[in-house]
Protein backbone atom coordinates (compact mmCIF):
# COMPACT_ATOMS: atom_id res chain seq x y z
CA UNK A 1 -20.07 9.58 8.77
CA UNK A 2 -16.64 10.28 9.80
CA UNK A 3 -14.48 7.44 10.29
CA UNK A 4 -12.90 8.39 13.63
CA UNK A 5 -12.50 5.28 15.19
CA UNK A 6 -10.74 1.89 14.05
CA UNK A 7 -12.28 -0.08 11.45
CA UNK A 8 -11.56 -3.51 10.38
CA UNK A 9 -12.09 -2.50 6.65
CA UNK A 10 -10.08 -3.57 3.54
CA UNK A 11 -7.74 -1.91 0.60
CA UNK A 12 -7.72 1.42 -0.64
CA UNK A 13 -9.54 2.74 -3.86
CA UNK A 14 -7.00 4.15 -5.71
CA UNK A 15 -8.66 7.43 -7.41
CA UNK A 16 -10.45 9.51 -4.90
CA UNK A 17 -12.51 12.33 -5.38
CA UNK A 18 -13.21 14.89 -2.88
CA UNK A 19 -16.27 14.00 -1.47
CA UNK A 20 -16.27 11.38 1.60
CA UNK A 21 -15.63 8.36 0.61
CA UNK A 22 -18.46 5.92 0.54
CA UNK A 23 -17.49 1.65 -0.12
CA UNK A 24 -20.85 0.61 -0.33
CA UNK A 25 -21.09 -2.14 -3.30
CA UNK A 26 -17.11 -2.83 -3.06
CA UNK A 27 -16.61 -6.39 -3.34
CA UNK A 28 -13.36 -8.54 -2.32
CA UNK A 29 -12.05 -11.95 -4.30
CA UNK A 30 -9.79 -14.01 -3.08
CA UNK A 31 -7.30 -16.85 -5.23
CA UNK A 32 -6.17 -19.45 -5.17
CA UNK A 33 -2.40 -19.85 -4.52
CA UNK A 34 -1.08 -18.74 -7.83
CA UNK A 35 1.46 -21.25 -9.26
CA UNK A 36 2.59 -19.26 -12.11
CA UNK A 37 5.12 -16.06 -12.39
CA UNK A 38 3.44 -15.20 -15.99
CA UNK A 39 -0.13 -15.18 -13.77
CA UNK A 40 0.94 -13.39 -11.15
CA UNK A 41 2.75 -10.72 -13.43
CA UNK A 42 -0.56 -10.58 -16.03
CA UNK A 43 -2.81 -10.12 -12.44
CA UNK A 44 -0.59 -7.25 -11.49
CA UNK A 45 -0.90 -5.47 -14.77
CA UNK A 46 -4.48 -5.87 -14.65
CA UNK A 47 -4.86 -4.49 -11.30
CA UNK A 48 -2.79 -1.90 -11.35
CA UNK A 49 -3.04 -0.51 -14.88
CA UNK A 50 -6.93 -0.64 -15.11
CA UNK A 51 -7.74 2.74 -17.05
CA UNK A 52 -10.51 2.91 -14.34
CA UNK A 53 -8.66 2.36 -11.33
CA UNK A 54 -11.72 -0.05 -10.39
CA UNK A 55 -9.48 -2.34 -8.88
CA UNK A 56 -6.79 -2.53 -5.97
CA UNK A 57 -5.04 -4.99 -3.83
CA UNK A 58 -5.36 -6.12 -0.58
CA UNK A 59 -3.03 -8.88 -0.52
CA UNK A 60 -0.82 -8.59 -3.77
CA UNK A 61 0.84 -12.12 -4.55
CA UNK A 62 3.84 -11.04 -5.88
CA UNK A 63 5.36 -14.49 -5.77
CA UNK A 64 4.65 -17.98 -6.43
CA UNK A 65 2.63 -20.17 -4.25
CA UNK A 66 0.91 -17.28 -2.40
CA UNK A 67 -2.96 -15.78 -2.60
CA UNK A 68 -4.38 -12.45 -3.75
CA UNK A 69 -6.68 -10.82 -2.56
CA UNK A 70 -8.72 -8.00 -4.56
CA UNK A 71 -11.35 -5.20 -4.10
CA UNK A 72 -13.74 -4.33 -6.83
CA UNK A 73 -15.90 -1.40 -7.40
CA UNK A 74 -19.30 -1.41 -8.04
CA UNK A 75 -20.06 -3.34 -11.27
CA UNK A 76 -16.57 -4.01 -11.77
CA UNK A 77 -16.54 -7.60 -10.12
CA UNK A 78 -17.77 -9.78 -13.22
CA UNK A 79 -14.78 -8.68 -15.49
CA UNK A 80 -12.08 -9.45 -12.47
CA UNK A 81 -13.89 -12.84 -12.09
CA UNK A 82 -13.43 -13.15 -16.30
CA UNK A 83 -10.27 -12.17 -16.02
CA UNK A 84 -8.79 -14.74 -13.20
CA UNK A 85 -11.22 -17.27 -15.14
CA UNK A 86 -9.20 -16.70 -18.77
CA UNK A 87 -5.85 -16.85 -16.67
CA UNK A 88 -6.48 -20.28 -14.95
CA UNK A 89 -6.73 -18.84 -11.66
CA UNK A 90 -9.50 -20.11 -9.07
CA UNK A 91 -11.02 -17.37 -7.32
CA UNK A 92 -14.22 -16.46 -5.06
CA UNK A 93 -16.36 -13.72 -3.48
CA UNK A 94 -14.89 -13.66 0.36
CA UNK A 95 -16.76 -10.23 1.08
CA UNK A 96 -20.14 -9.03 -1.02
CA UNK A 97 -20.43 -5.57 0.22
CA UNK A 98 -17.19 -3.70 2.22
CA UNK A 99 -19.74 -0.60 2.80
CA UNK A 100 -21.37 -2.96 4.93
CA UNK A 101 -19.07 -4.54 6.65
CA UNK A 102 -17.56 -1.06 7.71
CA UNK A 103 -20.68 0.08 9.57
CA UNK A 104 -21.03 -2.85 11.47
CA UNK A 105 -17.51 -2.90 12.47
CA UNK A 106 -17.61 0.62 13.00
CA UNK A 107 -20.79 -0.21 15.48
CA UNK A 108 -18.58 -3.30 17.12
CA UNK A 109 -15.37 -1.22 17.49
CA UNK A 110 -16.97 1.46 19.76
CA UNK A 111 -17.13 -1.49 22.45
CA UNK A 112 -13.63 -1.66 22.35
CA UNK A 113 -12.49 1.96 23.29
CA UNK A 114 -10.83 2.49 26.30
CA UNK A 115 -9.93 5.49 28.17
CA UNK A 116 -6.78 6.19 27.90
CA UNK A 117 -4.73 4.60 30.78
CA UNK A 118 -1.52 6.74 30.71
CA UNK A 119 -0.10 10.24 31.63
CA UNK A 120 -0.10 11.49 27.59
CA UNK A 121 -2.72 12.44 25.00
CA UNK A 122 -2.12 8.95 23.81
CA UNK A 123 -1.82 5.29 24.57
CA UNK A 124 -1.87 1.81 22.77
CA UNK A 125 -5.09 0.52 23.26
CA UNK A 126 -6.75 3.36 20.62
CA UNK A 127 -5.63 5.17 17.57
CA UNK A 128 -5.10 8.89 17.85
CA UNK A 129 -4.79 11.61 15.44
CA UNK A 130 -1.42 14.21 14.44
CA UNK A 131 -2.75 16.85 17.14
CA UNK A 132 -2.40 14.12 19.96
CA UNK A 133 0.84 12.37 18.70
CA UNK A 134 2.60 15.29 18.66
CA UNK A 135 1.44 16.46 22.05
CA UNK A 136 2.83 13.32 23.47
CA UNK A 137 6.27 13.80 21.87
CA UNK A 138 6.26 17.27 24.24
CA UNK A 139 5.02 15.34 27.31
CA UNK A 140 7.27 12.53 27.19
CA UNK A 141 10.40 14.45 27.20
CA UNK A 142 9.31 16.38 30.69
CA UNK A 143 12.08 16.01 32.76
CA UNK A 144 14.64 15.39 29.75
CA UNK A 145 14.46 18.27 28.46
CA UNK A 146 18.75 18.38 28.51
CA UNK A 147 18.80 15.68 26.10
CA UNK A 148 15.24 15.46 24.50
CA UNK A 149 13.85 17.94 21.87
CA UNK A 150 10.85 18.36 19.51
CA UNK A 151 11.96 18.99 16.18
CA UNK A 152 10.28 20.87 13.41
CA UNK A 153 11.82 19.47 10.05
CA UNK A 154 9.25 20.92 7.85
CA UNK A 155 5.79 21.87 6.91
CA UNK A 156 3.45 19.56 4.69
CA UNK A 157 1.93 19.93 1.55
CA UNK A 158 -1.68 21.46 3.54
CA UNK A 159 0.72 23.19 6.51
CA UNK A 160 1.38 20.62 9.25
CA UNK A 161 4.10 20.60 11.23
CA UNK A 162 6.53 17.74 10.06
CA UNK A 163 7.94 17.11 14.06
CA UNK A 164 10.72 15.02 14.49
CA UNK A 165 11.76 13.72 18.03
CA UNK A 166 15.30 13.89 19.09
CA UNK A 167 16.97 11.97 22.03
CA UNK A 168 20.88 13.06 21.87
CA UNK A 169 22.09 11.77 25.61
CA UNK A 170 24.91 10.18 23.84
CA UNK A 171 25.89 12.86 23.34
CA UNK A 172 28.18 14.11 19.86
CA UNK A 173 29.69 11.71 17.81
CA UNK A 174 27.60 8.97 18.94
CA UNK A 175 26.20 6.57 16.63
CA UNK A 176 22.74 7.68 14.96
CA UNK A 177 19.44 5.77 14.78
CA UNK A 178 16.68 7.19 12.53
CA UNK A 179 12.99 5.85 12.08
CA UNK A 180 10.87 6.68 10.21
CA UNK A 181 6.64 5.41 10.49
CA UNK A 182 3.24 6.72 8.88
CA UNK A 183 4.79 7.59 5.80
CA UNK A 184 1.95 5.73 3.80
CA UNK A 185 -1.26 7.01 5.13
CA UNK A 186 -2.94 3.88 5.74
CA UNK A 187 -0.91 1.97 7.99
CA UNK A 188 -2.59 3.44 10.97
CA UNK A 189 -0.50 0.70 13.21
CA UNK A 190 2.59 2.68 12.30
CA UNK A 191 2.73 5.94 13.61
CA UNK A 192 1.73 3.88 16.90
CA UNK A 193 4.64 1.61 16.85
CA UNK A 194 6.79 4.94 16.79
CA UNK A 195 5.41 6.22 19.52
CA UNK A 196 5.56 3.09 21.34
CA UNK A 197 9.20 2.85 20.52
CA UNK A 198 9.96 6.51 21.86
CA UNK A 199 8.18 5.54 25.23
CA UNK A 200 9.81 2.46 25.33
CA UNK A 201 13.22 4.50 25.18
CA UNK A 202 11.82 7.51 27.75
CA UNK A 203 9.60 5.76 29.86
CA UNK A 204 11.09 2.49 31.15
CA UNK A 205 14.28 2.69 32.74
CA UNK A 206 15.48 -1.23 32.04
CA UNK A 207 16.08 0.67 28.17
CA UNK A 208 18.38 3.47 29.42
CA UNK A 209 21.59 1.59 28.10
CA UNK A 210 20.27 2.35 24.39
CA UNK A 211 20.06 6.04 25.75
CA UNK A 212 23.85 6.01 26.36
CA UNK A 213 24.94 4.42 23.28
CA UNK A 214 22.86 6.31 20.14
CA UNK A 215 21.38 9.08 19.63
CA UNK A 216 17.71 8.79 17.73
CA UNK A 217 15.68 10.57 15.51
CA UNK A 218 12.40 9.17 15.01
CA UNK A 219 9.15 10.44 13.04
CA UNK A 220 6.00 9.24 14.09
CA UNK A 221 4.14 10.18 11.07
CA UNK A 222 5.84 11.32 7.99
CA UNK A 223 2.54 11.80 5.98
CA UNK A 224 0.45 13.65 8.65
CA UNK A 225 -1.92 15.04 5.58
CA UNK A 226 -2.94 12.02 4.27
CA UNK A 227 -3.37 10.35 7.87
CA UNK A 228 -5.82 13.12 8.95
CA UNK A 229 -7.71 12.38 5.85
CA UNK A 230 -7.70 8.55 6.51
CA UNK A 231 -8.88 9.38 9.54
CA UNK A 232 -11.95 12.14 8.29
CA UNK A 233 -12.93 11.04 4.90
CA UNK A 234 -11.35 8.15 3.07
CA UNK A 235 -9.69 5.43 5.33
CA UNK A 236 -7.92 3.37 3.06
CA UNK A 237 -5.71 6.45 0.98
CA UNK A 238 -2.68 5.89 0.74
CA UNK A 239 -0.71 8.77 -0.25
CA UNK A 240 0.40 12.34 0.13
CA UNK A 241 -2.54 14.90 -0.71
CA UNK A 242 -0.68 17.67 -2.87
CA UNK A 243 -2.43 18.54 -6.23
CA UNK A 244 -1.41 16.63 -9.26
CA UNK A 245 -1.14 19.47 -12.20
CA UNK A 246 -3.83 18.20 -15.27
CA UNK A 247 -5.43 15.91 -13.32
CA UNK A 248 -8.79 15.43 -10.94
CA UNK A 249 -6.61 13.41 -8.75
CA UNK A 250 -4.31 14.10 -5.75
CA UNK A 251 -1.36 12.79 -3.86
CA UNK A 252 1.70 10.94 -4.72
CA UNK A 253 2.99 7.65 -3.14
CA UNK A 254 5.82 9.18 -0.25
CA UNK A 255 7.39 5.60 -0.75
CA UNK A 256 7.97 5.51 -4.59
CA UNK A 257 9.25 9.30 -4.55
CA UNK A 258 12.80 8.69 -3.36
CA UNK A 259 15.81 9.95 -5.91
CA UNK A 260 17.54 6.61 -5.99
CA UNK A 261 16.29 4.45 -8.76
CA UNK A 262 13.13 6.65 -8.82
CA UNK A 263 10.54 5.01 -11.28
CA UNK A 264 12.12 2.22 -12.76
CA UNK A 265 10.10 -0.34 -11.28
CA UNK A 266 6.41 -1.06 -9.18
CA UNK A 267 4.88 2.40 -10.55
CA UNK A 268 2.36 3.62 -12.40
CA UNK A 269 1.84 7.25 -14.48
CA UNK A 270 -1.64 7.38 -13.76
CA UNK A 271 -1.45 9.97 -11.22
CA UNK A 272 -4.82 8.59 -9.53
CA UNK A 273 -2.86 4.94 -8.80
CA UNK A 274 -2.11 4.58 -5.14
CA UNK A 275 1.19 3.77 -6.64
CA UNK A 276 1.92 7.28 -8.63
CA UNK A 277 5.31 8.17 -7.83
CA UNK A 278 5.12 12.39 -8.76
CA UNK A 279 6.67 13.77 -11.73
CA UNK A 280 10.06 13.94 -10.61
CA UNK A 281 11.90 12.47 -7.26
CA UNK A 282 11.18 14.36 -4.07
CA UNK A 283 8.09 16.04 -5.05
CA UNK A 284 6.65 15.75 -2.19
CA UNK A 285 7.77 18.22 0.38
CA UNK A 286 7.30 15.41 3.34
CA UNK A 287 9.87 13.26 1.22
CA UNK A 288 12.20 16.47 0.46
CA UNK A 289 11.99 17.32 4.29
CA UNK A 290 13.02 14.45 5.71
CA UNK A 291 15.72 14.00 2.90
CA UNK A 292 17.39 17.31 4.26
CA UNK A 293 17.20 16.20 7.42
CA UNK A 294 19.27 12.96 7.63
CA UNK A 295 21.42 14.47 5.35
CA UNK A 296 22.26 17.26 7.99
CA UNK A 297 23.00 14.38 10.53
CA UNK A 298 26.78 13.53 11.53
CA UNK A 299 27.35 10.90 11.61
CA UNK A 300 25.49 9.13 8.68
CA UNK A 301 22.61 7.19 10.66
CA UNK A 302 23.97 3.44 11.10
CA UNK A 303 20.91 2.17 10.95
CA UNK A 304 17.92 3.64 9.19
CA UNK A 305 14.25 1.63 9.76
CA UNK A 306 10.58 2.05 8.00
CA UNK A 307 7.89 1.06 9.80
CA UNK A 308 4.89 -0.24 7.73
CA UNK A 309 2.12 -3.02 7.56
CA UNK A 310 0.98 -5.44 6.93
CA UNK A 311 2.25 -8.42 5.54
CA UNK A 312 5.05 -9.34 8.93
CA UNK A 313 7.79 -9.23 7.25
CA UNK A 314 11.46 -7.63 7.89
CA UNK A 315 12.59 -6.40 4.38
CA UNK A 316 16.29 -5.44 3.50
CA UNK A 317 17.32 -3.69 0.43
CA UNK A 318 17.47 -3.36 -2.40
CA UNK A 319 13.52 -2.95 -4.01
CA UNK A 320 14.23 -1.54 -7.07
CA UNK A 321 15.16 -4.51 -9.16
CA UNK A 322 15.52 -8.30 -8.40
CA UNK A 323 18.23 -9.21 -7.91
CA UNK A 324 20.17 -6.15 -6.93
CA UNK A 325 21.79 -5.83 -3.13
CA UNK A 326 23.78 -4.23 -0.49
CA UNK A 327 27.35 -5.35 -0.14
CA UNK A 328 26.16 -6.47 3.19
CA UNK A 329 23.12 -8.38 1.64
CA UNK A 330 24.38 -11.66 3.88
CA UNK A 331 24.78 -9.55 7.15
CA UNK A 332 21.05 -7.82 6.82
CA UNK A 333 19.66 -11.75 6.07
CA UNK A 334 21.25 -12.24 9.11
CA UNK A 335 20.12 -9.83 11.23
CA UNK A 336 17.03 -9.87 10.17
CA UNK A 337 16.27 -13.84 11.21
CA UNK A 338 17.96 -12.92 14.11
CA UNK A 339 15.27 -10.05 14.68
CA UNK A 340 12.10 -11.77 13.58
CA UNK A 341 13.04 -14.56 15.77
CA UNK A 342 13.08 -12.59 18.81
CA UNK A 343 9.52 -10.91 17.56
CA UNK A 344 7.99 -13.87 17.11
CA UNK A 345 9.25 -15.66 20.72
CA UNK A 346 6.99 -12.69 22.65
CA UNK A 347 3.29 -13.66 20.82
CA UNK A 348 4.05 -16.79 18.55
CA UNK A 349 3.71 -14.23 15.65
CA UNK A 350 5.28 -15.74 11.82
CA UNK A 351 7.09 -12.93 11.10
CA UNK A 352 9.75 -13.60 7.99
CA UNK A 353 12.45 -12.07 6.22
CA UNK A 354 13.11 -11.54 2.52
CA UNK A 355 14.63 -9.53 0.50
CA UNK A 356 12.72 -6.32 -0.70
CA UNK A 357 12.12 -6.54 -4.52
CA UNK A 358 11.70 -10.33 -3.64
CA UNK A 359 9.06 -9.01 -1.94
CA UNK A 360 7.56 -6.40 -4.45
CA UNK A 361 9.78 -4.96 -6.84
CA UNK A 362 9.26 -1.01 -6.30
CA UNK A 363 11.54 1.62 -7.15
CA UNK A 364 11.87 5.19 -5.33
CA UNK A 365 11.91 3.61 -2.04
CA UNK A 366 12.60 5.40 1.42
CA UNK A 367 14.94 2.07 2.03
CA UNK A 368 16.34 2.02 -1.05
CA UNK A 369 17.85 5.42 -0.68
CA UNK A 370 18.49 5.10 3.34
CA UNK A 371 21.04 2.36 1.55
CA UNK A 372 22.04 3.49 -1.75
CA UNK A 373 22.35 6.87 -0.97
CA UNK A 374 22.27 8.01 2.74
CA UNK A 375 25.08 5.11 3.32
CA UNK A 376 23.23 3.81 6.32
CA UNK A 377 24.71 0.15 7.09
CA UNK A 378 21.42 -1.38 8.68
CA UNK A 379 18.34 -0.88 6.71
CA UNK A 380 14.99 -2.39 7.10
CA UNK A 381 11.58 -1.87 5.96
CA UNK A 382 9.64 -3.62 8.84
CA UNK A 383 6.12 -4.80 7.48
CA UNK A 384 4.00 -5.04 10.79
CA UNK A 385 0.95 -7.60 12.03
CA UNK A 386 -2.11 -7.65 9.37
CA UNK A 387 -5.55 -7.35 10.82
CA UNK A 388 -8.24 -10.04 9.44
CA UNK A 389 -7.98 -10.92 5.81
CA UNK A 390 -4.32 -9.56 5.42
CA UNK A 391 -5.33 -6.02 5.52
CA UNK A 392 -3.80 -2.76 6.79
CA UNK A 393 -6.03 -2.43 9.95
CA UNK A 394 -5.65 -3.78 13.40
CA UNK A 395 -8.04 -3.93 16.12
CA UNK A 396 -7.13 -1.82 18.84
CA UNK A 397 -6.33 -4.80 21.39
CA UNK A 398 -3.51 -6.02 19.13
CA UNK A 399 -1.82 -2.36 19.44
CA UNK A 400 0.21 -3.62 22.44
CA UNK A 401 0.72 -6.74 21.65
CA UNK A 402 2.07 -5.22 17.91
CA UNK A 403 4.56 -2.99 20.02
CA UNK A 404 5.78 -5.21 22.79
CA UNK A 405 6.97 -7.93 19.96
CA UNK A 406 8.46 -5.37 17.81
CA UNK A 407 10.04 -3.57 20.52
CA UNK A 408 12.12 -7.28 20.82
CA UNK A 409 13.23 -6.99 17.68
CA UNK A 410 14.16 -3.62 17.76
CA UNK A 411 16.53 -4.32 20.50
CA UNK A 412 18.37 -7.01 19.05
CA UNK A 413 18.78 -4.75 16.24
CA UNK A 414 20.10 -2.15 18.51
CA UNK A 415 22.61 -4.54 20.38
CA UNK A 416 23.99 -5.04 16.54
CA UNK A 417 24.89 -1.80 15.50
CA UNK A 418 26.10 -1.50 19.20
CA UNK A 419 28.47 -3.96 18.97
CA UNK A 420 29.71 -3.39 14.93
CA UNK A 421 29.94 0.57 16.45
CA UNK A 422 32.91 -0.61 18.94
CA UNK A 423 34.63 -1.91 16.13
């Protein structure tokens, strides 16, 4: 059955094949709070190099002191359990059969759909494919049409439309703002934070200052392939879906295919890991796309954001190694409390801030090169509200709530590289 609605499921099996995707027998573990860097690292390469790819993370602990939480294939669960047992690490069964779970919240979520309450194809009380996100980009700007576009930037891998939209009322010379959501598949919450953001821009006047001061470019979903196929076949894919050459796998990971850095760190080779970064930087004609495109932009985007989920975090550059930074490391720490405070005051959320690679070391980051490369002065990966058990869904109530916080944040972010701008 088609997973068209929400779905409080877990993780993503790494290696796909191309019939729909079925996690019946999937199990989840969950640790203990790892005390050990040598565990943690030894878990990882377990994981994430298994030649089966029978394994993948849900919550991966990265650092000391916090949990993991795993997903198992079918008759793959005694060796993880071995495994955590040899390393020390206390573990149990927290979920015996995901397959399961999915159809009955599949069954539970249809009592949550609304209809939607608003004047576009979409709202935030549902989730709603590439066809209806980019019909609201068209209907928002009705009556701005002066200072408001719909931009085509590209086409993806299976012939989407790569749309962009563009709010210049600034005018030229103004300072740019680019963001940039859905780029992993997944992270269904993100292309709806975009679109939240735009409306919260072109539909409420209190905003309008912002409207005089930058000019944005924001993409509401950079992977529109592999959403549509979360959406209609496998729900927890992560990345693009272009053909891997020699292999029975597809896709690479748009957020490890960046040319700055590009595969020195948090990859794999195996082009069936979620984590495959393609065979040389900016494979990926979504990635290339969007590269052109800032690059075209004058001036250089003074701030440049990622919208993902879920682990509520702001993250600042660099990823690629510990231990490596911006020149204005101390100024993003800043900004970033500074942000997360004023997300959390809206819904008591936790929301933190840390450093990326402190985070999860990853190289061929979007960020990375928004930084390194681009020159953009405020970067941030924002990592937004986990659904039960730290995973990448939300229910659909927590849509608004998930906007009207980050939209907080946002702001102060915005009143920032306002006020640095006048400088």
């Amino acid at each position: 059955m088609k997973l068209k609605i929400l779905i409080l499921g877990i993780f993503a099996l790494v290696c796909v094949s191309e019939q729909r995707k079925s996690y019946n027998g999937y199990q989840v573990v969950r640790t203990e709070n790892i005390d050990s860097q040598n565990k943690i690292i030894e878990l990882i390469k377990f994981v994430e190099h298994d030649k089966d790819n029978s394994y993948d993370f849900g919550v991966n602990p990265r650092i000391v002191g916090n949990h993991a939480t795993i997903m198992a294939a079918p008759g793959t669960i005694s060796k993880l359990l071995d495994f955590l047992k040899e390393q020390d690490i206390s573990a149990e069964v927290i979920m015996k059969d995901v397959g399961d779970m999915l159809k009955k919240e599949n069954n539970n979520n249809k009592l949550f759909r609304r209809h939607k309450n608003t004047d576009f194809a979409i709202d935030w009380y549902n989730y709603y494919g590439v066809n209806d996100i980019y019909t609201f980009l068209h209907q928002v700007r009705k009556g701005k049409e002066d200072f408001v576009s719909v931009v085509k930037y590209g086409t993806s891998y299976e012939g989407r439309d790569l749309n962009l939209i563009k709010i210049e009322k600034a005018g030229p010379g103004a300072p740019n703002i680019f963001i940039e959501g859905g780029i992993h598949a997944r992270e269904w919450i993100s292309p709806s934070m975009t679109t939240y953001i735009i409306y919260s821009l072109l539909g409420k006047p209190e905003n309008a200052n912002y409207l005089n001061q930058f000019n944005f470019h924001i993409i509401p979903s950079a992977n529109p392939d592999g959403y549509e196929f979360t959406r209609n076949d496998t729900r927890f894919w992560r990345k693009t879906r272009s053909y891997i050459p020699n292999s029975h796998c597809r896709g690479v990971d748009p957020n490890r295919n960046w040319g700055f850095h590009w595969h020195e760190s948090g990859v794999s080779d195996d082009p069936c890991s979620s984590i495959y970064p393609g065979s040389r930087p900016f494979s990926e004609i979504e990635v290339e796309s969007i590269r052109k495109y800032v690059l075209a932009l004058s001036p250089t985007p003074i701030m440049s954001l990622c919208i993902h989920s879920a682990a509520e975090l702001f993250l600042y550059p660099y990823g690629y190694a510990v231990g490596a930074f911006t020149d204005n490391h101390a100024e993003l720490e800043e900004l970033g409390q500074q942000a997360a405070s004023a997300l959390n005051a809206v819904h008591g959320s936790k929301f933190g801030v840390i450093n990326a690679a402190a985070f999860w070391p990853g190289a061929g980051a979007a960020d990375d090169w928004y930084a390194g490369v681009l020159g953009s002065r405020f970067v941030y990966t924002i990592e937004l509200r986990k659904g039960e058990g730290n995973i990448f869904d939300l229910p659909t109530e927590e849509i608004t709530p998930s906007g009207e916080e980050l939209w907080e944040g946002i702001k102060v972010m915005l009143n920032k590289a306002h006020e640095v701008s006048l400088e």
